[in-house]
N, C-alpha and C. Protein backbone atom coordinates (compact mmCIF):
# COMPACT_ATOMS: atom_id res chain seq x y z
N UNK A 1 -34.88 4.94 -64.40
CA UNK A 1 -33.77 4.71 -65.33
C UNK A 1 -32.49 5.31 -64.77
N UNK A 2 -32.37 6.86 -64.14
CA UNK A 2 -31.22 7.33 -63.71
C UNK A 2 -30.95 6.58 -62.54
N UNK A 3 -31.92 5.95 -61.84
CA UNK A 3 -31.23 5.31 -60.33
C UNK A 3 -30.38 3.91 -60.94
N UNK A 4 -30.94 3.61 -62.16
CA UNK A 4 -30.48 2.00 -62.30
C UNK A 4 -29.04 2.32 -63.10
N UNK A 5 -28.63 3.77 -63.40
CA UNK A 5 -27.39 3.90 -64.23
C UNK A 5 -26.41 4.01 -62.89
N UNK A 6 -27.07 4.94 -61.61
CA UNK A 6 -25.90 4.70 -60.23
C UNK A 6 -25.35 3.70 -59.90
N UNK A 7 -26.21 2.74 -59.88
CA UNK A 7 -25.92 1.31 -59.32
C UNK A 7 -24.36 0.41 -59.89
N UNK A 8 -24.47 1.12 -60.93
CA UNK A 8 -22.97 0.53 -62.14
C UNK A 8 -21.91 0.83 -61.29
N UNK A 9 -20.97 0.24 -60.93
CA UNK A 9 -20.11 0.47 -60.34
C UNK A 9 -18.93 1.06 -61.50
N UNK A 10 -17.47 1.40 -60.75
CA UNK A 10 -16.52 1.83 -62.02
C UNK A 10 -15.88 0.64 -62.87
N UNK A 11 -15.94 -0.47 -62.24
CA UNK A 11 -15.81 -1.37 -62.81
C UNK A 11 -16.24 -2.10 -63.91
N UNK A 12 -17.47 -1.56 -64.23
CA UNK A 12 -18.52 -1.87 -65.14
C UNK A 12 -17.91 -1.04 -66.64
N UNK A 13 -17.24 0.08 -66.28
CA UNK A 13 -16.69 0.66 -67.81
C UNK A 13 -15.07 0.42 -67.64
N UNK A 14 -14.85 0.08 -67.13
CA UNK A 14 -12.70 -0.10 -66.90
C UNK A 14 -12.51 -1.13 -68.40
N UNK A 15 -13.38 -2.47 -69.02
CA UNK A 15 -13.30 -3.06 -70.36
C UNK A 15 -13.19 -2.06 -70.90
N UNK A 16 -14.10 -1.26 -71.33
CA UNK A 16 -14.32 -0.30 -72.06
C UNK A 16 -13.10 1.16 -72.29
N UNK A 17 -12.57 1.53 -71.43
CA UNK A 17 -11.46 2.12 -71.33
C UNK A 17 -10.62 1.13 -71.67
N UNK A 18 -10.59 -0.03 -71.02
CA UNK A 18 -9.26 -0.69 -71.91
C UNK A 18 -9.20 -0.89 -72.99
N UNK A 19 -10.09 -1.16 -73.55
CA UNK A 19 -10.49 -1.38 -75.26
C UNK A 19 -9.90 0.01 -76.27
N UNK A 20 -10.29 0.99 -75.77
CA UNK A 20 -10.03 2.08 -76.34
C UNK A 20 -8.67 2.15 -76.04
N UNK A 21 -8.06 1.84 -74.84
CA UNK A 21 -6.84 2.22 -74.47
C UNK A 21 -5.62 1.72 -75.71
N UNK A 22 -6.08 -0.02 -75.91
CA UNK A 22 -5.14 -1.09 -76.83
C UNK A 22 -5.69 -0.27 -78.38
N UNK A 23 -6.53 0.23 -78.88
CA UNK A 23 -7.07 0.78 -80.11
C UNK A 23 -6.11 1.58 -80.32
N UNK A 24 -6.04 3.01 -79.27
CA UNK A 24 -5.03 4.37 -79.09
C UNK A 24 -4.05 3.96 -79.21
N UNK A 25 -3.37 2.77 -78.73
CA UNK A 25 -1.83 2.37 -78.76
C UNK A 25 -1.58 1.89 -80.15
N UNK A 26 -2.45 0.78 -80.66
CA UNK A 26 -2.01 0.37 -81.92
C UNK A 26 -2.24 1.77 -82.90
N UNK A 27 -2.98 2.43 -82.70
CA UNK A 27 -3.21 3.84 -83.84
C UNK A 27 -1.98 4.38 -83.70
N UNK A 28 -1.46 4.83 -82.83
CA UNK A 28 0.20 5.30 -82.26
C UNK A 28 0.96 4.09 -83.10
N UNK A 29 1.14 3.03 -82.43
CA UNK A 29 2.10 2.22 -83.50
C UNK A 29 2.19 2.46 -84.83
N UNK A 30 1.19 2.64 -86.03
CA UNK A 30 1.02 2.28 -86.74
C UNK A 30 1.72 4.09 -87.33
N UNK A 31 0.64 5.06 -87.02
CA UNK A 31 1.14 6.27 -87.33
C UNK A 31 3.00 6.19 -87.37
N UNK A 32 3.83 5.75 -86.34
CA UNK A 32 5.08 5.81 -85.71
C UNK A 32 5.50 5.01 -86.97
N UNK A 33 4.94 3.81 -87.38
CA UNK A 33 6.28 2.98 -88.45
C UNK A 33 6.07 3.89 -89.78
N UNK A 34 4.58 4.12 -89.93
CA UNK A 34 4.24 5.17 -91.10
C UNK A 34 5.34 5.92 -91.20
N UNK A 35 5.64 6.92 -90.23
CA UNK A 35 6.27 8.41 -90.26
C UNK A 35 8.09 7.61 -90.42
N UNK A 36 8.13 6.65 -89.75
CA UNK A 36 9.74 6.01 -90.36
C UNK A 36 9.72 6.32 -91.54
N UNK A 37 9.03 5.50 -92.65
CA UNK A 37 9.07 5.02 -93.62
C UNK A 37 9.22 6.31 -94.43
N UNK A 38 8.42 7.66 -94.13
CA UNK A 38 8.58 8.87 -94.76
C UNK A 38 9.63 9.32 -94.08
N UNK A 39 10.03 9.46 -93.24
CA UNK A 39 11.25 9.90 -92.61
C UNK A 39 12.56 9.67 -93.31
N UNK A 40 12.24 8.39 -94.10
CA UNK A 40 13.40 7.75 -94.66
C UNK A 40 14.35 8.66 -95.81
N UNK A 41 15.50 8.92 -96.21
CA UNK A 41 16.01 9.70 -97.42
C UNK A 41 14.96 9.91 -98.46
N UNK A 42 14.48 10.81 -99.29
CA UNK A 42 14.22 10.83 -100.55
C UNK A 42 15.47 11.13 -101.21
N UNK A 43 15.43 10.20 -102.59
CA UNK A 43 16.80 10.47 -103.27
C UNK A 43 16.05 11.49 -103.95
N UNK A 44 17.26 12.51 -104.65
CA UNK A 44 17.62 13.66 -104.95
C UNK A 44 17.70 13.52 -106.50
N UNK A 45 17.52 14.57 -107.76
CA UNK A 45 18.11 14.18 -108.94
C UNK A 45 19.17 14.01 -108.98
N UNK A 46 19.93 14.87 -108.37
CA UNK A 46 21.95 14.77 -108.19
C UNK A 46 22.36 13.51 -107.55
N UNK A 47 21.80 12.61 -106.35
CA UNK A 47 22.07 11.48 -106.15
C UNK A 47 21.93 10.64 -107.61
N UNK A 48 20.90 11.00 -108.13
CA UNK A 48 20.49 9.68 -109.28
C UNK A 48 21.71 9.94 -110.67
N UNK A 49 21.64 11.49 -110.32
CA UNK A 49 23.14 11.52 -111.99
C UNK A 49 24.41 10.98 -111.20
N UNK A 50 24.39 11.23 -110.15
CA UNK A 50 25.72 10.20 -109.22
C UNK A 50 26.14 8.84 -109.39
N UNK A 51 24.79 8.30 -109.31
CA UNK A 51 24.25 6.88 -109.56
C UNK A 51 24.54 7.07 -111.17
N UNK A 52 24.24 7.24 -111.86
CA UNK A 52 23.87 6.78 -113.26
C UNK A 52 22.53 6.24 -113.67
N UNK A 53 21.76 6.51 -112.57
CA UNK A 53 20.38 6.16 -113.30
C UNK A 53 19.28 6.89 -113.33
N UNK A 54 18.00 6.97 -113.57
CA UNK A 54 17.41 7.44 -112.92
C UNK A 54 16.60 7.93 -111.76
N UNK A 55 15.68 8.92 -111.51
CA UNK A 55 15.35 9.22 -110.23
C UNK A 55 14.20 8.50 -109.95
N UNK A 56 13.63 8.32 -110.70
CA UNK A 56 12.37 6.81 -110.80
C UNK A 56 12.90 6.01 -110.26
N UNK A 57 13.95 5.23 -110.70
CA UNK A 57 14.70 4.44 -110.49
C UNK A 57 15.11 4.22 -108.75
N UNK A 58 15.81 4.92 -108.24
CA UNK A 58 16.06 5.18 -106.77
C UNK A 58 14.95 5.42 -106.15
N UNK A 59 13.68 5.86 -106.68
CA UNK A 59 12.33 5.92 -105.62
C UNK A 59 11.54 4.52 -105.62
N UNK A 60 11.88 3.62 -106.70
CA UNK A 60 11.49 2.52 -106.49
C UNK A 60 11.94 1.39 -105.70
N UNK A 61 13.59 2.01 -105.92
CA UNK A 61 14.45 1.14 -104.87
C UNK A 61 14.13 1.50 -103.37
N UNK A 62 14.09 2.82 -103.31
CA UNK A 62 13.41 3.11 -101.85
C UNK A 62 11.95 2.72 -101.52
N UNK A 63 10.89 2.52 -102.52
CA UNK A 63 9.80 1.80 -101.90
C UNK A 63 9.99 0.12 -102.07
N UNK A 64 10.70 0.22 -102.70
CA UNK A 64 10.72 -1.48 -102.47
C UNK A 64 11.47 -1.61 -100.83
N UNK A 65 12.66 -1.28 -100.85
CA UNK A 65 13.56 -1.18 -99.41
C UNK A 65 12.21 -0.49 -98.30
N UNK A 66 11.29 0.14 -98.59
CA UNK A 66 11.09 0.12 -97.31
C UNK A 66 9.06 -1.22 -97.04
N UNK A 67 8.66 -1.48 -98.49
CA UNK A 67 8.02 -2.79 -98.40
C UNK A 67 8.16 -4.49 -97.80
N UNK A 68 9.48 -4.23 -98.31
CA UNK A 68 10.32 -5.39 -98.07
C UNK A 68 11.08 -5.68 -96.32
N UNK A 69 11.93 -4.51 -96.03
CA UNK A 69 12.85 -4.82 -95.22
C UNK A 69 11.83 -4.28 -93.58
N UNK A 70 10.95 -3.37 -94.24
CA UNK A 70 10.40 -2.56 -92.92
C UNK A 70 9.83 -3.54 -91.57
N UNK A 71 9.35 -4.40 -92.65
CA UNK A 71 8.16 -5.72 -92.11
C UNK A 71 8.94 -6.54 -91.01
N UNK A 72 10.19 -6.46 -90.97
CA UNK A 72 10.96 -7.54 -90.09
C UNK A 72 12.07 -6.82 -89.35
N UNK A 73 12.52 -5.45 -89.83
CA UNK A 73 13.44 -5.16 -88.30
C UNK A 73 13.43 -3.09 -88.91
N UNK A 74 14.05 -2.55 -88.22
CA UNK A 74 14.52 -1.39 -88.38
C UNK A 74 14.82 -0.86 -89.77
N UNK A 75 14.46 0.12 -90.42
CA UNK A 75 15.08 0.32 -91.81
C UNK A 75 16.22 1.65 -90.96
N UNK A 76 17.47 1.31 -91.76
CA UNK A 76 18.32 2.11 -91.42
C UNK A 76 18.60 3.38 -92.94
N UNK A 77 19.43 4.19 -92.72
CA UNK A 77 19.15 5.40 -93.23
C UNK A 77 20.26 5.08 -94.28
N UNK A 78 20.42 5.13 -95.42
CA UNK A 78 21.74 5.07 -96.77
C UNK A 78 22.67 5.44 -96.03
N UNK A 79 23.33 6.49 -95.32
CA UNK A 79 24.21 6.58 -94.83
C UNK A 79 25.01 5.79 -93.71
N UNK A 80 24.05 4.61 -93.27
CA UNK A 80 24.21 4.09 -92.12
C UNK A 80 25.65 3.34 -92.25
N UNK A 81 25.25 2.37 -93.39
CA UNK A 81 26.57 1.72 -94.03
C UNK A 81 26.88 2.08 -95.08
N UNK A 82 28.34 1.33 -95.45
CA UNK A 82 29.14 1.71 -96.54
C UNK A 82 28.53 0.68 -98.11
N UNK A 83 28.75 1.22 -99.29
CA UNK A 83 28.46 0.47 -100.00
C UNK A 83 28.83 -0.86 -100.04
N UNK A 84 29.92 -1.32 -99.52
CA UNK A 84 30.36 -2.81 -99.14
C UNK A 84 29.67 -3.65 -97.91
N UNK A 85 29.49 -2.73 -97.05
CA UNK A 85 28.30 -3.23 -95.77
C UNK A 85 27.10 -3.39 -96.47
N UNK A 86 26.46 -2.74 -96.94
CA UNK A 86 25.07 -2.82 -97.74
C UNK A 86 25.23 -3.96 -98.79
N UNK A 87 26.42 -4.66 -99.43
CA UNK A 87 25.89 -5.17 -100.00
C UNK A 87 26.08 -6.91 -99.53
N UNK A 88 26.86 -6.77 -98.51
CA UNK A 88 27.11 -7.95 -97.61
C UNK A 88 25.83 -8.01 -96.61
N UNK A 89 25.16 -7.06 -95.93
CA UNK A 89 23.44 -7.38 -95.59
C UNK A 89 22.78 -7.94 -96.65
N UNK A 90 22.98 -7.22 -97.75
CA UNK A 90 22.33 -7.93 -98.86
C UNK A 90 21.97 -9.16 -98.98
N UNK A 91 23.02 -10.19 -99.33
CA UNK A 91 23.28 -11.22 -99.60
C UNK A 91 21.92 -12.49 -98.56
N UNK A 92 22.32 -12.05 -96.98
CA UNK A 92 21.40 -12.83 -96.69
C UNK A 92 20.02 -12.65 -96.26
N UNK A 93 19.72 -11.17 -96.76
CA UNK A 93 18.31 -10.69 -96.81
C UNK A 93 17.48 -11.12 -98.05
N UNK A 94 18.13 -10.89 -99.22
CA UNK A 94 17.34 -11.37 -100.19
C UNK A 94 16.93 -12.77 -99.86
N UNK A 95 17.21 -13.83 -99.52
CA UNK A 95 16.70 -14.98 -99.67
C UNK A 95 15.72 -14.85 -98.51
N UNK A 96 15.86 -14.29 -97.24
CA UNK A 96 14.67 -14.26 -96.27
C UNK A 96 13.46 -12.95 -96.85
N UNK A 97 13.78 -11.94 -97.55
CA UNK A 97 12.62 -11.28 -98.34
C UNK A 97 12.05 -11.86 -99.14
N UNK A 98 12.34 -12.89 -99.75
CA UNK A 98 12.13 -13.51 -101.13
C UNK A 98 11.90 -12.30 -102.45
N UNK A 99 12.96 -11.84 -102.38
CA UNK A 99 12.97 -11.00 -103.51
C UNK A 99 14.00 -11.15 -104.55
N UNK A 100 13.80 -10.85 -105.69
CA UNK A 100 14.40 -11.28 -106.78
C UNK A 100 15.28 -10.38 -106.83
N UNK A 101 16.26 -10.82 -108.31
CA UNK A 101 17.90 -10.23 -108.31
C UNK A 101 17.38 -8.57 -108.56
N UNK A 102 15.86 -8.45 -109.69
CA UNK A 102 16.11 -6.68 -110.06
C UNK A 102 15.70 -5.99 -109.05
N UNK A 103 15.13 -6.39 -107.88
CA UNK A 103 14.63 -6.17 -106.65
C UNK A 103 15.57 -5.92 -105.87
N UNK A 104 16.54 -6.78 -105.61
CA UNK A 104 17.61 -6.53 -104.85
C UNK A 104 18.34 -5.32 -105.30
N UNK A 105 18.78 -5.58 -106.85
CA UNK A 105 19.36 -4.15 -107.55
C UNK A 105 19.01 -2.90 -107.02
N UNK A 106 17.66 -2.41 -107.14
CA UNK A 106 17.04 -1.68 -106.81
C UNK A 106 17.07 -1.51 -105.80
N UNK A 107 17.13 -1.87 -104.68
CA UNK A 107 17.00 -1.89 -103.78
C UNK A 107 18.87 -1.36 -103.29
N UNK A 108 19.47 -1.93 -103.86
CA UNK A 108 20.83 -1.79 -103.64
C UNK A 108 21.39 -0.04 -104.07
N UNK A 109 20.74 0.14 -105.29
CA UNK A 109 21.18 1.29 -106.21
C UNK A 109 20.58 2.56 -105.22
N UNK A 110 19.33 2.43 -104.70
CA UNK A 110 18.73 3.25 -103.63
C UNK A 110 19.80 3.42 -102.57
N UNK A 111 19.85 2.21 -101.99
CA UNK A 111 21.08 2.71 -100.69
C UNK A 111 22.32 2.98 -100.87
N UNK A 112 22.86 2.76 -102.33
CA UNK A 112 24.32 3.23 -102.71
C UNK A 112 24.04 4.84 -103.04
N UNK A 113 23.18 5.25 -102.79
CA UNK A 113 23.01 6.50 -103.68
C UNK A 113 23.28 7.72 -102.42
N UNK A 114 23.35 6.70 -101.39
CA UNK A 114 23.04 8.13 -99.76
C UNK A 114 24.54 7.07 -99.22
N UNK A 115 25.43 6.48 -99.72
CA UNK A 115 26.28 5.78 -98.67
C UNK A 115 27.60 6.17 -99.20
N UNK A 116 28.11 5.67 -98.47
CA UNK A 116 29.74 5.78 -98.42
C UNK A 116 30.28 4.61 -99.54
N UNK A 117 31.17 5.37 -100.60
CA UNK A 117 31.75 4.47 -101.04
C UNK A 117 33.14 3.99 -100.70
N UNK A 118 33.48 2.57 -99.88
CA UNK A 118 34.39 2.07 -99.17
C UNK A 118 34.93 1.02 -99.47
């Protein structure tokens, strides 16, 4: 039995390392968009009395914003743009998210809550 395991050349396990190799990478990918998504602002109670709404309110807009937008490019940070930039992305994201107007709201009221008003 041990002479017939010599005979294997290294070639015989190199699949096998690769397999594991593409597994390790996607586990890395996946951990990496994870830790974005927490990385992202948590709104604050003082953002939400800023806002006028509640803090429920802005954590839903932030999990919707990061369900929605994560799936197709970069989520950028509330501060990135101004409340007038955010709401001009807006416009032609909602119809490629397919998300509805209280969705968008929400989604809007979240990123006005960390942005510049301009």
């Amino acid at each position: 039995m041990l002479q017939s395991l010599k005979n294997y050349s290294a070639d015989y396990y190199f699949p096998m390392r690769s397999k594991i190799s593409i597994i390790a990478s996607l586990a890395i990918s996946v951990v990496l968009a994870i830790g974005c998504g927490v990385a992202l602002q948590m709104p604050t109670i003082a953002e939400a009395q800023r806002e006028n709404v509640s803090l429920d309110t802005l954590l839903q807009g932030r999990q919707l914003y990061i369900n929605n937008c994560a799936s197709c490019h970069t989520l950028y940070l509330p501060g990135h743009l101004t409340q007038n930039e955010w709401r001009k992305q807006m416009v032609p994201m909602q119809k490629k998210a397919k998300i509805s107007d209280k969705q968008k709201d929400l989604i809007l009221t979240y990123l006005f809550s960390g942005s510049k008003n301009e």
